[in-house]
C-alpha atoms as a PDB file:
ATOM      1  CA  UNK A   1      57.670  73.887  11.979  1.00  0.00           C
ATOM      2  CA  UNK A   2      54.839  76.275  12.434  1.00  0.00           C
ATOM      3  CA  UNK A   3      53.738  76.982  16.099  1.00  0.00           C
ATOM      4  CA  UNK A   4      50.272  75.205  16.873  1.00  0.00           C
ATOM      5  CA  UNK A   5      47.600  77.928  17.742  1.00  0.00           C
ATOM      6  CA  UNK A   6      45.616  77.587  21.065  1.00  0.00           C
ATOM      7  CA  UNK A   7      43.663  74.437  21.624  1.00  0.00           C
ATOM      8  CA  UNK A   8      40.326  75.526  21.265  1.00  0.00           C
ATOM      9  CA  UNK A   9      40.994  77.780  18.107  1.00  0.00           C
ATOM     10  CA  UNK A  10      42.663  74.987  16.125  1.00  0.00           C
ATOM     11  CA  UNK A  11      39.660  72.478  17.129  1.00  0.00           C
ATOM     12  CA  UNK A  12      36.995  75.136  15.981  1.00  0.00           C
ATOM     13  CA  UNK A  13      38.849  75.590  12.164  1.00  0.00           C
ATOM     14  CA  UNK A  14      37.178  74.032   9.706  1.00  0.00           C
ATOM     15  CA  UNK A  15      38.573  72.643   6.402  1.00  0.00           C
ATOM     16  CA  UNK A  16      36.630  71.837   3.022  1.00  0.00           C
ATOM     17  CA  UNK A  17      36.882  71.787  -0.591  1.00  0.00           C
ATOM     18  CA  UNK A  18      35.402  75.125  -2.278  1.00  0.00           C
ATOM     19  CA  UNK A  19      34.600  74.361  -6.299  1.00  0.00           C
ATOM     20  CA  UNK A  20      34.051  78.069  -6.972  1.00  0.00           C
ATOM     21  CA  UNK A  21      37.795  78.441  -6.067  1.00  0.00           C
ATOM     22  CA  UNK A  22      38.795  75.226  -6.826  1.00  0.00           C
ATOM     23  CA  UNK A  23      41.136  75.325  -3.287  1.00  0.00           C
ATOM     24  CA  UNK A  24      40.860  73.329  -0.309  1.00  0.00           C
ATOM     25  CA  UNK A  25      39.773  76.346   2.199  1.00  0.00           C
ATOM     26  CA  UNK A  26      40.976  76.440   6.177  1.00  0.00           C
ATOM     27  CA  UNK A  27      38.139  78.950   7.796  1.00  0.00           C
ATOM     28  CA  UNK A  28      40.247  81.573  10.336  1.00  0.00           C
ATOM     29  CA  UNK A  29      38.135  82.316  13.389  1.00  0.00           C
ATOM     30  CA  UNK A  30      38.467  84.725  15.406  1.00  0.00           C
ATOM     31  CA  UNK A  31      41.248  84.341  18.074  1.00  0.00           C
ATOM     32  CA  UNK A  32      43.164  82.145  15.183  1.00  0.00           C
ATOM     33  CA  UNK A  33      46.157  82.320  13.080  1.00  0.00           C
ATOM     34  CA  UNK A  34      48.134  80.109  10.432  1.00  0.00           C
ATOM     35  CA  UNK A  35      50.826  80.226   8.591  1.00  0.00           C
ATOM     36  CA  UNK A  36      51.419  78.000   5.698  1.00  0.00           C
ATOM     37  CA  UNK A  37      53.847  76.519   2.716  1.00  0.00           C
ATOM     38  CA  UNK A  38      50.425  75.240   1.149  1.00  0.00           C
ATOM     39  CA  UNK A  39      48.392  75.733  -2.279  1.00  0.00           C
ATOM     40  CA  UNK A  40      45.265  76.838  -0.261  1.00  0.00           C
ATOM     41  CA  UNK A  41      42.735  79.430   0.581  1.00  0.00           C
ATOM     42  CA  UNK A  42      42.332  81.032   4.157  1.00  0.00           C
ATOM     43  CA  UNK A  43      39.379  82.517   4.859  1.00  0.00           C
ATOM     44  CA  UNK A  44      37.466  84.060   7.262  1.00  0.00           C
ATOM     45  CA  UNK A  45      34.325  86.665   8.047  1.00  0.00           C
ATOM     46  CA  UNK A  46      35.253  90.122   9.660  1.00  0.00           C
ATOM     47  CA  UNK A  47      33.148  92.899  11.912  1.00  0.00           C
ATOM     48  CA  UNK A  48      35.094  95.074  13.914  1.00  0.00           C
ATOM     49  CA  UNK A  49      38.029  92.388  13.581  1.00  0.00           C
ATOM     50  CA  UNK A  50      41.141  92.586  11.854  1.00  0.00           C
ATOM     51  CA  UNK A  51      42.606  90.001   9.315  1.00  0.00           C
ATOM     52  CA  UNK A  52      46.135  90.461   8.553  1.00  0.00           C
ATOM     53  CA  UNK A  53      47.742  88.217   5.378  1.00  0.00           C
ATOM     54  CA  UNK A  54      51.361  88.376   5.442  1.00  0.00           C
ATOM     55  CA  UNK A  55      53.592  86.811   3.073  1.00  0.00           C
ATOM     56  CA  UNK A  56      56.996  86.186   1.451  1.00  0.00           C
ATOM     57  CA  UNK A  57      56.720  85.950  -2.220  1.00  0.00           C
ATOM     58  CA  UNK A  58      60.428  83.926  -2.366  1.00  0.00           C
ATOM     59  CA  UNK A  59      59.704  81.013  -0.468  1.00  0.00           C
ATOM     60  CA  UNK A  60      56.484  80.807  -1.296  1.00  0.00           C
ATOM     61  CA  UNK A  61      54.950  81.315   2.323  1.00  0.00           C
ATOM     62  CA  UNK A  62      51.712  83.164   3.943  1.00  0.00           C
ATOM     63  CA  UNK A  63      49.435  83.259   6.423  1.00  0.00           C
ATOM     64  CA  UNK A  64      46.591  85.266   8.101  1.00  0.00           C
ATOM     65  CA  UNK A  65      45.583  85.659  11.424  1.00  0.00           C
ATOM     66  CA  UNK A  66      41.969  87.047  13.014  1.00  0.00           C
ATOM     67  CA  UNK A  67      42.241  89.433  15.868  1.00  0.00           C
ATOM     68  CA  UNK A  68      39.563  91.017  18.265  1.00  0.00           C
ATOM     69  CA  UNK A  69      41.502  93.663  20.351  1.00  0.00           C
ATOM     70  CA  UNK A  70      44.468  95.240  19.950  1.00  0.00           C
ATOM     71  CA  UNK A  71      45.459  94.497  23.452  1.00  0.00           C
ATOM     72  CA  UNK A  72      44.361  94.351  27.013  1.00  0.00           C
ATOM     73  CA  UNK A  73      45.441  90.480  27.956  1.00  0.00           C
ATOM     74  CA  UNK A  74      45.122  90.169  32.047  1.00  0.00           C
ATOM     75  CA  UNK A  75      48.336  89.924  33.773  1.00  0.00           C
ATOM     76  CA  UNK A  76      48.970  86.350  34.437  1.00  0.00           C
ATOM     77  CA  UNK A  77      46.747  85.205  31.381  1.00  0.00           C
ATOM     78  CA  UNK A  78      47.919  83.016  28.827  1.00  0.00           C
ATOM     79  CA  UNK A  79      48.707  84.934  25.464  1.00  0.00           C
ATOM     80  CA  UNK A  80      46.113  84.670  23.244  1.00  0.00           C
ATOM     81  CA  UNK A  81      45.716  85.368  19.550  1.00  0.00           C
ATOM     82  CA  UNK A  82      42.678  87.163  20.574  1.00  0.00           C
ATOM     83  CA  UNK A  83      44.765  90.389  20.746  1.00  0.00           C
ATOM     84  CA  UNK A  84      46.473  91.739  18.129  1.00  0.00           C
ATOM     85  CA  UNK A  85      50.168  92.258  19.764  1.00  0.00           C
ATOM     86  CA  UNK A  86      50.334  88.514  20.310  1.00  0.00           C
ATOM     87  CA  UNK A  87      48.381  87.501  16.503  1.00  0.00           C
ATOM     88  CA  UNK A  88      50.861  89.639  14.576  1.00  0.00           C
ATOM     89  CA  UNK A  89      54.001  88.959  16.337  1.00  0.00           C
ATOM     90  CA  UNK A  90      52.715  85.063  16.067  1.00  0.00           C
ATOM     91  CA  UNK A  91      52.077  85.030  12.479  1.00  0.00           C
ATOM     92  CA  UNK A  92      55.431  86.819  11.872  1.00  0.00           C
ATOM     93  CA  UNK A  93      57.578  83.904  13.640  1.00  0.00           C
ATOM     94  CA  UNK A  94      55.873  81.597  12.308  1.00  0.00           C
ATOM     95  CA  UNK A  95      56.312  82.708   8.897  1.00  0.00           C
ATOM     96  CA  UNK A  96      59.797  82.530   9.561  1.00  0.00           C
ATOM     97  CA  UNK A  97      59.748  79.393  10.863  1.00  0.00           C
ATOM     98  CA  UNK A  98      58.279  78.214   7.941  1.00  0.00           C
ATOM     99  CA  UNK A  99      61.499  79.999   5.507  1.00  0.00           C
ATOM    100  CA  UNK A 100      60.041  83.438   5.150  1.00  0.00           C
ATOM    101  CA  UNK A 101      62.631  86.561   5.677  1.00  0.00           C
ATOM    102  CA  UNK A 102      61.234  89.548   7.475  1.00  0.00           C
ATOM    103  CA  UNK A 103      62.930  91.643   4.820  1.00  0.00           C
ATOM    104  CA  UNK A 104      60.571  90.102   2.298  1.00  0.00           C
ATOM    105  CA  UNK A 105      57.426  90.553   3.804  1.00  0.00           C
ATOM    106  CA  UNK A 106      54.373  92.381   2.982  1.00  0.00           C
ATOM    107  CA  UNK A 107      50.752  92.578   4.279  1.00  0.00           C
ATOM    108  CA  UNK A 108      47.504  92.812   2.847  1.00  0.00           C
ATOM    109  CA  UNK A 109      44.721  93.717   6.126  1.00  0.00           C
ATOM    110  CA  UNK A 110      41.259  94.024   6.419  1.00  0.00           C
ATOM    111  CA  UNK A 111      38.318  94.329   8.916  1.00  0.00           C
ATOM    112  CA  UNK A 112      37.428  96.962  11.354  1.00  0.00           C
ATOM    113  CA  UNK A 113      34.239  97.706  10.431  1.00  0.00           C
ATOM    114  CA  UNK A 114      31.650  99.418  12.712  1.00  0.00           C
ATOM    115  CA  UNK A 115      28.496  97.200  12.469  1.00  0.00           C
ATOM    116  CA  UNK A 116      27.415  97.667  15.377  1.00  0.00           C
ATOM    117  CA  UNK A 117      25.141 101.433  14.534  1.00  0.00           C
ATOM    118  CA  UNK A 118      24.349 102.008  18.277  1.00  0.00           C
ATOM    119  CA  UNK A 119      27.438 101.692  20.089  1.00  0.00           C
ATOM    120  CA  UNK A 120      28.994 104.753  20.013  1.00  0.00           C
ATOM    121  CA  UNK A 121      31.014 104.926  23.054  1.00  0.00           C
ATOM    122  CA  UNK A 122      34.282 103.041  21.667  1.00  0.00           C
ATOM    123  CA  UNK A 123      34.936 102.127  17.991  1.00  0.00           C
ATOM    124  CA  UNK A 124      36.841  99.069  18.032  1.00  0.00           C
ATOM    125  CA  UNK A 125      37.345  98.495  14.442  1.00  0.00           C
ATOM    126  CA  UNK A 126      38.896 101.787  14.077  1.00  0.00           C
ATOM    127  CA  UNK A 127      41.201 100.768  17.256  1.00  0.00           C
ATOM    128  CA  UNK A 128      42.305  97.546  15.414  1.00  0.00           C
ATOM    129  CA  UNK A 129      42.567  99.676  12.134  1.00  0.00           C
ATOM    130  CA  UNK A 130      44.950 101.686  13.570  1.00  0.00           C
ATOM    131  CA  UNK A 131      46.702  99.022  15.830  1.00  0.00           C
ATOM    132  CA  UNK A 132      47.901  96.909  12.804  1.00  0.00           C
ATOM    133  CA  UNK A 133      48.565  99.704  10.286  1.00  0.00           C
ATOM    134  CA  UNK A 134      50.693 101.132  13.410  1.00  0.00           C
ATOM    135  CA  UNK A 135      52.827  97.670  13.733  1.00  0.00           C
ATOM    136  CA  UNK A 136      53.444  97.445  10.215  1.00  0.00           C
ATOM    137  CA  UNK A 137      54.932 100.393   9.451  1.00  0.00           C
ATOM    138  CA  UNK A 138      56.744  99.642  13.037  1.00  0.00           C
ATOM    139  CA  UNK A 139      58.059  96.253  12.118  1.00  0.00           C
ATOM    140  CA  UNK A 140      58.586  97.727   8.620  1.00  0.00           C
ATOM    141  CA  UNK A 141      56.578  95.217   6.707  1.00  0.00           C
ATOM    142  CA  UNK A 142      55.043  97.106   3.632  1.00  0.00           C
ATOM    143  CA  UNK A 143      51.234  97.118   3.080  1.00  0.00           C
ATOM    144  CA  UNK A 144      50.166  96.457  -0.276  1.00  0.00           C
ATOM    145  CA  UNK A 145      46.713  96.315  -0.368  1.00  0.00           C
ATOM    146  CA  UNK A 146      43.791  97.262   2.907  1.00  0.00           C
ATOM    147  CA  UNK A 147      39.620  97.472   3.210  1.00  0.00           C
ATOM    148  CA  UNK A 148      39.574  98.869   6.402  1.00  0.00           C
ATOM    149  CA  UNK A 149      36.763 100.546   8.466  1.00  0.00           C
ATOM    150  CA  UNK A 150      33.692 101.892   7.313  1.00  0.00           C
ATOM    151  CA  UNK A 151      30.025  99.873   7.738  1.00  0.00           C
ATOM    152  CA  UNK A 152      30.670  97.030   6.534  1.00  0.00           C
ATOM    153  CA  UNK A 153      31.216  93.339   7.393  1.00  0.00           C
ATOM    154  CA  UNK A 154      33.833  91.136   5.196  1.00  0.00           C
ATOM    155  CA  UNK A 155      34.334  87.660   3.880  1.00  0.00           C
ATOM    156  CA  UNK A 156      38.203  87.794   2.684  1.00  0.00           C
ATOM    157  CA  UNK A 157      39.457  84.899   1.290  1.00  0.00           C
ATOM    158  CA  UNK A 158      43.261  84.706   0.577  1.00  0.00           C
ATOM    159  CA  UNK A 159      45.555  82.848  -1.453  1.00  0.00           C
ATOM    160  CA  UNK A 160      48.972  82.226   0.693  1.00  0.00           C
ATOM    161  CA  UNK A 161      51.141  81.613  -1.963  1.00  0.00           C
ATOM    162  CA  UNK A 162      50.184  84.080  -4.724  1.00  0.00           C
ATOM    163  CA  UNK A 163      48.951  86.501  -2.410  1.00  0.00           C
ATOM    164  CA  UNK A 164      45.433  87.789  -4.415  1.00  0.00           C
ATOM    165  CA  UNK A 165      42.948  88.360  -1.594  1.00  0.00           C
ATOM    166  CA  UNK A 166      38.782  88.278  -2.797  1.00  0.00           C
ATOM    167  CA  UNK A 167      36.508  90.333  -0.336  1.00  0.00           C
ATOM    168  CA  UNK A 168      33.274  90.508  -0.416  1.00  0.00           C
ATOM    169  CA  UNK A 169      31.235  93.299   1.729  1.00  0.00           C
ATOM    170  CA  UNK A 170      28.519  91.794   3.403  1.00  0.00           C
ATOM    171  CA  UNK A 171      25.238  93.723   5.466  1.00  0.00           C
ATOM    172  CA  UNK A 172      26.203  93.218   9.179  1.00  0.00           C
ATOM    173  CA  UNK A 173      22.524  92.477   9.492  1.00  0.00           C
ATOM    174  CA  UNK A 174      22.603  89.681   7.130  1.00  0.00           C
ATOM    175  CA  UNK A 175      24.884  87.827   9.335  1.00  0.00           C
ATOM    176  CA  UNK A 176      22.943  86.862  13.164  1.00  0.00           C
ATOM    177  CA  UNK A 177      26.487  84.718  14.576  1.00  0.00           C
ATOM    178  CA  UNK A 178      28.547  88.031  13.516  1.00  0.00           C
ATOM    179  CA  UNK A 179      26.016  90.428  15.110  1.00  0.00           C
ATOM    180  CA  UNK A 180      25.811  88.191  18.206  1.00  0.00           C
ATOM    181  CA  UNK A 181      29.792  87.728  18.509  1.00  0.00           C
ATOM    182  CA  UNK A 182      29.943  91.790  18.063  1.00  0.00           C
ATOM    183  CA  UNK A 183      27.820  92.181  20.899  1.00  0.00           C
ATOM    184  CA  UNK A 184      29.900  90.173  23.045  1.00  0.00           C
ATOM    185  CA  UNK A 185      33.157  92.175  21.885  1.00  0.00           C
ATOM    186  CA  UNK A 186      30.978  95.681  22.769  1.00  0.00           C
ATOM    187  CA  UNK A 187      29.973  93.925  26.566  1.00  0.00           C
ATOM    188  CA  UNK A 188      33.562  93.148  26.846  1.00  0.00           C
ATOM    189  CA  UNK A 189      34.965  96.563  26.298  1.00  0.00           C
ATOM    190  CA  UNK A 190      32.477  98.388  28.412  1.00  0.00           C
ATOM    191  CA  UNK A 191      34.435  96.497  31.016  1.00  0.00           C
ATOM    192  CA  UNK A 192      38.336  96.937  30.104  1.00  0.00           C
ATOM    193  CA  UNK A 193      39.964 100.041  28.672  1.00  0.00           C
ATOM    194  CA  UNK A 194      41.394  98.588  25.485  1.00  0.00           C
ATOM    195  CA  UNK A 195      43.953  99.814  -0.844  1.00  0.00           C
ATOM    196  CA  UNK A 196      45.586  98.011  -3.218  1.00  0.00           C
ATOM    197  CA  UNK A 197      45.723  95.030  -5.490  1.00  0.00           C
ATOM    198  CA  UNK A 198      42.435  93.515  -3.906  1.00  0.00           C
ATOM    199  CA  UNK A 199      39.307  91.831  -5.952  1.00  0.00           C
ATOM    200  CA  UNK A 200      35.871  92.970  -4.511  1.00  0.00           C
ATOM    201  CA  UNK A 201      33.516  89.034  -5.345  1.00  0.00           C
END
């Protein structure tokens, strides 16, 4: 059975019934992750985050995760999906939990966007961009698809089972929670060092 995800993530997600798709949707915030066996949607909204939806075709299984950072957990902190080491390696084992073989896997991953015009100090969508590109090709999981970088915020929505991912590229400016949560990320690292098959809707 799939590992639970941390307390406060898994009370924020949000379930409902999407007619456009005609799929129950689960809503991935950020510091999340799930992995799944069901005939859903995941979806989620993406700044400077990364999204990574994994999957193994056979079983069917998939998931997707939302990470803010690649790393940069405290020593003595609880892990947190927040970074990327502990969302990817997460979403992995729980994939194979759920049946999944790593040999079978492959990714689709999005995000990193810099919507934030006036910080220029750090870029950490293109950190994140690089951080899960980097531990693909390390864990040797295939990438079949990426929207990565650029300006741009994204809505991804992904189909577990089947695998087709719809993103949609959204004005950062059109979005006030995402421009107020990038903020926060921007504070936070002033303090610590830190293509494919896809449908455009």
């Amino acid at each position: 059975m799939a590992t639970n995800p941390p307390l406060m993530a898994r009370a924020q997600r949000g379930t409902f019934f999407d007619p456009s798709l005609a799929k129950q949707v689960t809503k991935i915030l950020p510091g999340d992750y799930y992995a799944t066996k069901e005939d859903i949607v995941l979806s989620t909204v993406l700044g400077s985050c990364v999204a990574a939806c994994i999957w193994d075709a056979t079983i069917p299984v998939g998931g997707m995760n939302h990470f803010m950072l690649p790393d940069g957990q405290a020593e003595g902190d609880a892990p947190s999906a927040r970074y990327g080491v502990f969302a990817m390696e997460t979403l992995v084992n729980d994939l194979v939990k759920l049946g999944a073989l790593r040999g079978n896997l492959r990714a689709k991953v999005f995000g990193g966007g810099r919507v934030l015009k006036h910080v220029t100090s750090i870029n950490v969508g293109n950190k994140n961009s690089e951080f899960v590109m980097r531990f693909l090709r390390d864990e040797n999981i295939p990438v079949l698809g990426h929207d990565l970088e650029g300006v741009w915020a994204r809505k991804v929505n992904f189909f577990p089972l089947t695998a087709r991912v719809l993103v949609k590229r959204i004005d950062p400016s059109d979005d006030v929670t995402l421009i107020r949560s990038e903020k926060e990320y921007s504070r936070t690292l002033k303090k610590q060092p830190v293509a494919g098959n896809i449908e455009l809707f």
